[in-house]
PDB file of N, CA and C in Angstrom:
ATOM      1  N   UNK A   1      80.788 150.778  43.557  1.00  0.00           N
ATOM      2  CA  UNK A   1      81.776 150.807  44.611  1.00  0.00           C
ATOM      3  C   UNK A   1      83.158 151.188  44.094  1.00  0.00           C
ATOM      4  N   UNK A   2      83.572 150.766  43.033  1.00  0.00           N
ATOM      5  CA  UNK A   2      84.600 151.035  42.404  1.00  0.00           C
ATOM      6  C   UNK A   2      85.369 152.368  42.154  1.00  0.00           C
ATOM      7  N   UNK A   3      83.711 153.122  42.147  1.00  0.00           N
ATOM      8  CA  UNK A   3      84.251 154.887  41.724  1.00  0.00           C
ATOM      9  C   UNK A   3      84.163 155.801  43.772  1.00  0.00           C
ATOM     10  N   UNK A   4      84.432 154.771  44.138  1.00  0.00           N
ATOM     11  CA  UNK A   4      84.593 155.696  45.581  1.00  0.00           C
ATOM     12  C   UNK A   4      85.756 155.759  45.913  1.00  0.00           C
ATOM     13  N   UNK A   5      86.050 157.373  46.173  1.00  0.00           N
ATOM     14  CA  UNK A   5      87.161 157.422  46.274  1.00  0.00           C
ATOM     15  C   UNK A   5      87.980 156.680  47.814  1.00  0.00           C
ATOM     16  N   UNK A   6      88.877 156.378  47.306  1.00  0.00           N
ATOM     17  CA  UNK A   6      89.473 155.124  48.547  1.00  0.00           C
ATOM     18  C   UNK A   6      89.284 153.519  48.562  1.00  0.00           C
ATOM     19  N   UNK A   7      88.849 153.492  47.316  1.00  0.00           N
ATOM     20  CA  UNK A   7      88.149 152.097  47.572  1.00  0.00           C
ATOM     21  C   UNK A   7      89.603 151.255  46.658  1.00  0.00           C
ATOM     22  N   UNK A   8      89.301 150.238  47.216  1.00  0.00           N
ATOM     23  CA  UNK A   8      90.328 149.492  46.620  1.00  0.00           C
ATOM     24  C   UNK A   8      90.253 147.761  46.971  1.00  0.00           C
ATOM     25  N   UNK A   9      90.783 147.181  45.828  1.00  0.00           N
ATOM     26  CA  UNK A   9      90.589 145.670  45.819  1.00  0.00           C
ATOM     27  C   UNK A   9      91.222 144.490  46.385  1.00  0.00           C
ATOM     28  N   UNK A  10      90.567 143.826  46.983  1.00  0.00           N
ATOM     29  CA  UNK A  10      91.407 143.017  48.220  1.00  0.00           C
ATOM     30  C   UNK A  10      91.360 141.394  47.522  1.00  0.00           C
ATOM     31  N   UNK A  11      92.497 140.849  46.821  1.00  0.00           N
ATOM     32  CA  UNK A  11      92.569 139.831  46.503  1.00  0.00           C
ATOM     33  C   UNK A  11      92.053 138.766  47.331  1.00  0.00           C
ATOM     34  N   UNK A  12      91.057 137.867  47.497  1.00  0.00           N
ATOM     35  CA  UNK A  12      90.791 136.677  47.969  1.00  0.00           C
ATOM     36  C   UNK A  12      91.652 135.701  48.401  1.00  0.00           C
ATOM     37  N   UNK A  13      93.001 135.913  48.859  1.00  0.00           N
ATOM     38  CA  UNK A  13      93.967 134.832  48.724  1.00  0.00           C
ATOM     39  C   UNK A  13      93.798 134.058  50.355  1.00  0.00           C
ATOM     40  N   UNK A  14      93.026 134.168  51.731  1.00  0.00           N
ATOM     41  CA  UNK A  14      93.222 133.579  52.820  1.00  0.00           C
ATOM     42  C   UNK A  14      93.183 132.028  52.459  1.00  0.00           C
ATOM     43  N   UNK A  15      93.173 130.949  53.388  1.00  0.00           N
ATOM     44  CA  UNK A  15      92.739 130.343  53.243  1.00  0.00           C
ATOM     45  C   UNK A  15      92.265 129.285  54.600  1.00  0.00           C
ATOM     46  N   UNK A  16      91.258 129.874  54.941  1.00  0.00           N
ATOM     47  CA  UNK A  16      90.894 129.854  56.197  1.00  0.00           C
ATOM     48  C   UNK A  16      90.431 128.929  56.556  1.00  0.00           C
ATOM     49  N   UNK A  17      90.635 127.340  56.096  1.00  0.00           N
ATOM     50  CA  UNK A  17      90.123 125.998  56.131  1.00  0.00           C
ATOM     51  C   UNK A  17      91.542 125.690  56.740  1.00  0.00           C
ATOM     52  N   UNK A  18      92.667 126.629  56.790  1.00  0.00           N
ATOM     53  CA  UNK A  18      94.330 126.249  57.183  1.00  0.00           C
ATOM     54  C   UNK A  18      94.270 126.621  58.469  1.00  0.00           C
ATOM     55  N   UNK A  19      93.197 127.441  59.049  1.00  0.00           N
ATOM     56  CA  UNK A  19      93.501 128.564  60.387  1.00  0.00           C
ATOM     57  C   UNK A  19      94.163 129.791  60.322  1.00  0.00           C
ATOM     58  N   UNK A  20      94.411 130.061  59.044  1.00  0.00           N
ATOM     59  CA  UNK A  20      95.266 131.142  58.430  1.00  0.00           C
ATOM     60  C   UNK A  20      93.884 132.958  58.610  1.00  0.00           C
ATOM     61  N   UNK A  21      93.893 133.907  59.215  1.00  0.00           N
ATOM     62  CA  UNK A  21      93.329 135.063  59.495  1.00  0.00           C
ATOM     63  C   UNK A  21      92.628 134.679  60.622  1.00  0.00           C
ATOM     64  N   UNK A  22      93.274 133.949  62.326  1.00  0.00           N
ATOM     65  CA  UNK A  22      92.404 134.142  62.992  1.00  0.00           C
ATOM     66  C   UNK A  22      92.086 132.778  63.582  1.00  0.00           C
ATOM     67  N   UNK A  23      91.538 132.385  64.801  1.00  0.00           N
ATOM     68  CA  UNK A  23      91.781 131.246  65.749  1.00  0.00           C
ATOM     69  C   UNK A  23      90.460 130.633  65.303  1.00  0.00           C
ATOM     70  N   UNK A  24      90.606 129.350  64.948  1.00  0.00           N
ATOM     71  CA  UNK A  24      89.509 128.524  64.143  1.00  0.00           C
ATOM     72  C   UNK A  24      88.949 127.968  64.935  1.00  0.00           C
ATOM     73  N   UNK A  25      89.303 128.145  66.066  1.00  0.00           N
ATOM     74  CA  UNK A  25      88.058 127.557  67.610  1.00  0.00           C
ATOM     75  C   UNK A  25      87.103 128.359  67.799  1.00  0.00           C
ATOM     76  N   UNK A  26      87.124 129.663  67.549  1.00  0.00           N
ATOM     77  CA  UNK A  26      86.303 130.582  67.399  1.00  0.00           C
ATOM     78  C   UNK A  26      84.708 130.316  66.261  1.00  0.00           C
ATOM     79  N   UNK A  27      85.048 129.592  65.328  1.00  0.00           N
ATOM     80  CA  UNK A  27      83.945 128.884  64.332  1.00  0.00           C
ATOM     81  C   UNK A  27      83.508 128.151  65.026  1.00  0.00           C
ATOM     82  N   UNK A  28      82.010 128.621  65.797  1.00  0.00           N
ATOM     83  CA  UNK A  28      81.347 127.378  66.020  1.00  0.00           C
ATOM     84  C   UNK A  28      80.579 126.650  65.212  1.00  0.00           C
ATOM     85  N   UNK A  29      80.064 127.437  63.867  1.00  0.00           N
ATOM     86  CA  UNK A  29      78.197 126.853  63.382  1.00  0.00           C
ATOM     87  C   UNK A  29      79.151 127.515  62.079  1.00  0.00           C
ATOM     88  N   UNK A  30      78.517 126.880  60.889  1.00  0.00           N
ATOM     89  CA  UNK A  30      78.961 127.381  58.878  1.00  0.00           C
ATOM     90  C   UNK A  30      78.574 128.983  59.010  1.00  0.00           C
ATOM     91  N   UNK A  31      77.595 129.333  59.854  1.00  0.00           N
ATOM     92  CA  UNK A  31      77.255 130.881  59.829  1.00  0.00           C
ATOM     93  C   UNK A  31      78.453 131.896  60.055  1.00  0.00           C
ATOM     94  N   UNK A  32      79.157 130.993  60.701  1.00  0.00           N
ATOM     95  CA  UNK A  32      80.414 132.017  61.599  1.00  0.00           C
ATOM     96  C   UNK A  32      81.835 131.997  60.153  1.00  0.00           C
ATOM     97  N   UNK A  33      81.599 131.078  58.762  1.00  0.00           N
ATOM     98  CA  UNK A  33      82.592 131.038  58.539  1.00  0.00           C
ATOM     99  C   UNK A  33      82.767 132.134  57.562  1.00  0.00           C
ATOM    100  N   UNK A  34      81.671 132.714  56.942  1.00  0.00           N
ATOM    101  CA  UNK A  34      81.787 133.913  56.103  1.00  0.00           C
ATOM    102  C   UNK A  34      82.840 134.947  56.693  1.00  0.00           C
ATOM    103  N   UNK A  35      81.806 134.861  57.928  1.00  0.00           N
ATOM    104  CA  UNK A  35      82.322 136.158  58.596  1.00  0.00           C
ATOM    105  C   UNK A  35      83.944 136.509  59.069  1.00  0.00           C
ATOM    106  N   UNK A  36      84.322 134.930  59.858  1.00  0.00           N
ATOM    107  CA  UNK A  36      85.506 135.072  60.051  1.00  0.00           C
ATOM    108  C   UNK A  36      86.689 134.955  59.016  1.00  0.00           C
ATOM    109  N   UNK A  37      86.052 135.089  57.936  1.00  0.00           N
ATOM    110  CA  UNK A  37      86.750 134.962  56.871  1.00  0.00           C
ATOM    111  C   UNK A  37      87.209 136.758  56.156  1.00  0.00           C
ATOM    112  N   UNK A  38      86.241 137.617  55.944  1.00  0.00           N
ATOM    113  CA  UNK A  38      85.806 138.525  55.951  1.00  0.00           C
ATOM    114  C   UNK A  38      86.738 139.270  57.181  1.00  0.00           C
ATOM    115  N   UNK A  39      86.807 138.599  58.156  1.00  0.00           N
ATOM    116  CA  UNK A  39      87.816 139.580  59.269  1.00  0.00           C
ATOM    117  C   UNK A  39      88.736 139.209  59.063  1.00  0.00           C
ATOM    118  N   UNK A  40      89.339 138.313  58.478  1.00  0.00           N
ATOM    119  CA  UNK A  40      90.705 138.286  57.646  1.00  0.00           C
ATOM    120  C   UNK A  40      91.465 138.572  57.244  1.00  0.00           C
ATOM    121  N   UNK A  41      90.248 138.779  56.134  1.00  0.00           N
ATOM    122  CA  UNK A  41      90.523 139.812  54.806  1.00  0.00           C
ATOM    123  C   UNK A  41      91.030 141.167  55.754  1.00  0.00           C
ATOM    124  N   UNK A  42      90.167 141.626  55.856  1.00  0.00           N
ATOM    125  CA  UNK A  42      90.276 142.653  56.575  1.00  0.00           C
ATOM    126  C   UNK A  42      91.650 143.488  57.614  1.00  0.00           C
ATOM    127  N   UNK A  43      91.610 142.427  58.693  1.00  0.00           N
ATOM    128  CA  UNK A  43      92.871 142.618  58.864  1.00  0.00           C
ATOM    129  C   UNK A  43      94.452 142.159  58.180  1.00  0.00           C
ATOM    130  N   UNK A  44      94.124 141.538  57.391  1.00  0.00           N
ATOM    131  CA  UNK A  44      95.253 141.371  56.169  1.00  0.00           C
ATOM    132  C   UNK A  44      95.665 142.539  55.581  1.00  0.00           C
ATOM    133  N   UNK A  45      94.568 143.057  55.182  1.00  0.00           N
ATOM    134  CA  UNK A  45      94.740 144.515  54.264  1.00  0.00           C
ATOM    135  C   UNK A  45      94.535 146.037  55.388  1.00  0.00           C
ATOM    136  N   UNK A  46      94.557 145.772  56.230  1.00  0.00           N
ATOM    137  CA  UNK A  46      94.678 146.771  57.468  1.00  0.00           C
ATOM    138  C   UNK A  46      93.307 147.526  56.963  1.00  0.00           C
ATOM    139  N   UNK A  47      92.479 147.242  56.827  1.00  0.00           N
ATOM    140  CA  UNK A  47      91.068 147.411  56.787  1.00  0.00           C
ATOM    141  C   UNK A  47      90.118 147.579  57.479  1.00  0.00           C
ATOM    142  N   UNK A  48      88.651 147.370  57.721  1.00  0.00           N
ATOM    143  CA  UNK A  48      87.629 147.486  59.031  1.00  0.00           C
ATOM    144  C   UNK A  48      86.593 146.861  57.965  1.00  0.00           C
ATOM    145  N   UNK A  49      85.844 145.319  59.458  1.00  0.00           N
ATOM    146  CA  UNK A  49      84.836 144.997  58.672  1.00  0.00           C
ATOM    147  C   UNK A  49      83.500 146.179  59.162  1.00  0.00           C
ATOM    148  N   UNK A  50      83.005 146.216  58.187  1.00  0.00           N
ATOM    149  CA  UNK A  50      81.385 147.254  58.919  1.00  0.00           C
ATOM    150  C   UNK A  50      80.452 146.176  58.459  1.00  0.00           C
ATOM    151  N   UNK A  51      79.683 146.027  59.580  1.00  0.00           N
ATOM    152  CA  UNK A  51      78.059 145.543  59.443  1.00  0.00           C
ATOM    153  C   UNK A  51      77.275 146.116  60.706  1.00  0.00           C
ATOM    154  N   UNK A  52      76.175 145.409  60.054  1.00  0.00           N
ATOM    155  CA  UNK A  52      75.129 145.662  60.953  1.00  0.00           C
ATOM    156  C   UNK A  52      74.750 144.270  62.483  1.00  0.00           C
ATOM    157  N   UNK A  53      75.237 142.905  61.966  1.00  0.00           N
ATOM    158  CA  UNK A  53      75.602 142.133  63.114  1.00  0.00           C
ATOM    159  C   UNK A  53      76.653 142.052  64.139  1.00  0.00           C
ATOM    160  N   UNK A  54      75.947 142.288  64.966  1.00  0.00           N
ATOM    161  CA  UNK A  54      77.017 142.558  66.450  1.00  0.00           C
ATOM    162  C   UNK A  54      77.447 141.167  66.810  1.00  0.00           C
ATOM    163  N   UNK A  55      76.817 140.002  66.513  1.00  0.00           N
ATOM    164  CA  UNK A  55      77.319 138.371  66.948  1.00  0.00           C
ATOM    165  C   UNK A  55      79.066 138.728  65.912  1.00  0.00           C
ATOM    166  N   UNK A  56      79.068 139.601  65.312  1.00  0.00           N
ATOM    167  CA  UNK A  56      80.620 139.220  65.259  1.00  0.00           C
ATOM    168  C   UNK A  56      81.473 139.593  65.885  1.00  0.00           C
ATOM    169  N   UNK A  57      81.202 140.230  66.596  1.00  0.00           N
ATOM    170  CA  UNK A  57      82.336 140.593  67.808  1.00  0.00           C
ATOM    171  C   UNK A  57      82.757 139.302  68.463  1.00  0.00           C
ATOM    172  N   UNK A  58      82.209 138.388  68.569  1.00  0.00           N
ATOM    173  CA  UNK A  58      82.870 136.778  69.345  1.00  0.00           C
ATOM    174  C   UNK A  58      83.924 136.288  68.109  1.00  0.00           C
ATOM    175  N   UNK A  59      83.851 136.604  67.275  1.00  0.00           N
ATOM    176  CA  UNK A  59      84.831 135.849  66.628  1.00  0.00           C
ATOM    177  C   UNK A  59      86.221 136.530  66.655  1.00  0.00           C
ATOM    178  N   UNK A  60      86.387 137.926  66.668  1.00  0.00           N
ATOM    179  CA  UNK A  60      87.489 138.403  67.195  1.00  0.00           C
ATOM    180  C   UNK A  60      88.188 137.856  68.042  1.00  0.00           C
ATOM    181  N   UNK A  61      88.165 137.292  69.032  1.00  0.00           N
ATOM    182  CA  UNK A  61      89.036 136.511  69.672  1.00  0.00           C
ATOM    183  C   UNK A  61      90.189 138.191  70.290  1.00  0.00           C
ATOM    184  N   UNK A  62      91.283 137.576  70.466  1.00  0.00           N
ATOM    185  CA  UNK A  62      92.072 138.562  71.099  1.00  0.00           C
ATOM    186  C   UNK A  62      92.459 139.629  69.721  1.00  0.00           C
ATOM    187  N   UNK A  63      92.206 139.732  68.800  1.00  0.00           N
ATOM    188  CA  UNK A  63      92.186 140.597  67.586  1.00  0.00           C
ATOM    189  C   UNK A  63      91.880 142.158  68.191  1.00  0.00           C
ATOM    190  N   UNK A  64      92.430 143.495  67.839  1.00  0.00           N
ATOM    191  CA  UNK A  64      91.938 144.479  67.207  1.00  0.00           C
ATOM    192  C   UNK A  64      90.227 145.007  67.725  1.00  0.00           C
ATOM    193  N   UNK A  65      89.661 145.055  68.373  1.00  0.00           N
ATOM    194  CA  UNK A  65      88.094 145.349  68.375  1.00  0.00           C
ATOM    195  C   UNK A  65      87.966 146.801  67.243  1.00  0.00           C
ATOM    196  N   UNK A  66      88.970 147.673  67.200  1.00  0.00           N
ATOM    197  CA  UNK A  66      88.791 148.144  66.029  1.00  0.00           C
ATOM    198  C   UNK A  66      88.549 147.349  64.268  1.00  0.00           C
ATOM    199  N   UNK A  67      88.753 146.534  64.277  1.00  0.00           N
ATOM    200  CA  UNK A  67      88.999 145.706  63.072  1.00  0.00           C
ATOM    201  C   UNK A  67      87.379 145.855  62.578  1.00  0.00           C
ATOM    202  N   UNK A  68      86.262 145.653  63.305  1.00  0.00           N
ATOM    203  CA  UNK A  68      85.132 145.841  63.190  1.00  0.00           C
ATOM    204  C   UNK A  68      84.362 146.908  63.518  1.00  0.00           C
ATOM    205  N   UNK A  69      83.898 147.468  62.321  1.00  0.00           N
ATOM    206  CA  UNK A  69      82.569 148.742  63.096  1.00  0.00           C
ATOM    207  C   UNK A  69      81.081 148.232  62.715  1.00  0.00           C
ATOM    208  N   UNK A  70      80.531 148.657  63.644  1.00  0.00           N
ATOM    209  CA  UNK A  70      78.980 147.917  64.196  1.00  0.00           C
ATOM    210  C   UNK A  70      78.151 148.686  63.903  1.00  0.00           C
ATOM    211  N   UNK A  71      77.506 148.934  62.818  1.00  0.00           N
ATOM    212  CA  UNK A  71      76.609 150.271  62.593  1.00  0.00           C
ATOM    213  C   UNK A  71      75.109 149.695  63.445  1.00  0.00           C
ATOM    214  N   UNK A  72      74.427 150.165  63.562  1.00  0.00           N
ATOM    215  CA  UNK A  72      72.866 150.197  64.495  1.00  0.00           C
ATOM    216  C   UNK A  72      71.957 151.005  63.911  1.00  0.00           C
TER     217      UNK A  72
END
């Protein structure tokens, strides 16, 4: 990943046990906390999460729907 061009490294610093990247009512179940963590990141670093699970679109909340792309 390293040798693609554009790629670049996103320090780990959220800390999303504070509510810090994003409305923590949105976490319902431990499954949801990767993720909303991950959209964080993401929009921290003006980024886009890509996956293949569409259940993350609920955690967006009033966020960006660009912030996430949904491959199929």
């Amino acid at each position: 990943m390293t040798y693609i061009e554009g790629h670049e490294f996103w320090i780990d610093d959220l800390r999303i046990v504070t509510g810090e990247g994003g409305d923590p009512n949105l976490i319902k179940s431990h499954r949801d906390v990767t993720d909303a963590h991950l959209l964080a990141l993401a929009e921290r670093y003006g980024g886009r999460l890509v996956t293949f699970d569409s259940r993350i679109s609920r955690l967006l909340g009033d966020r960006d729907p660009s912030l996430v792309d949904i491959q199929s």
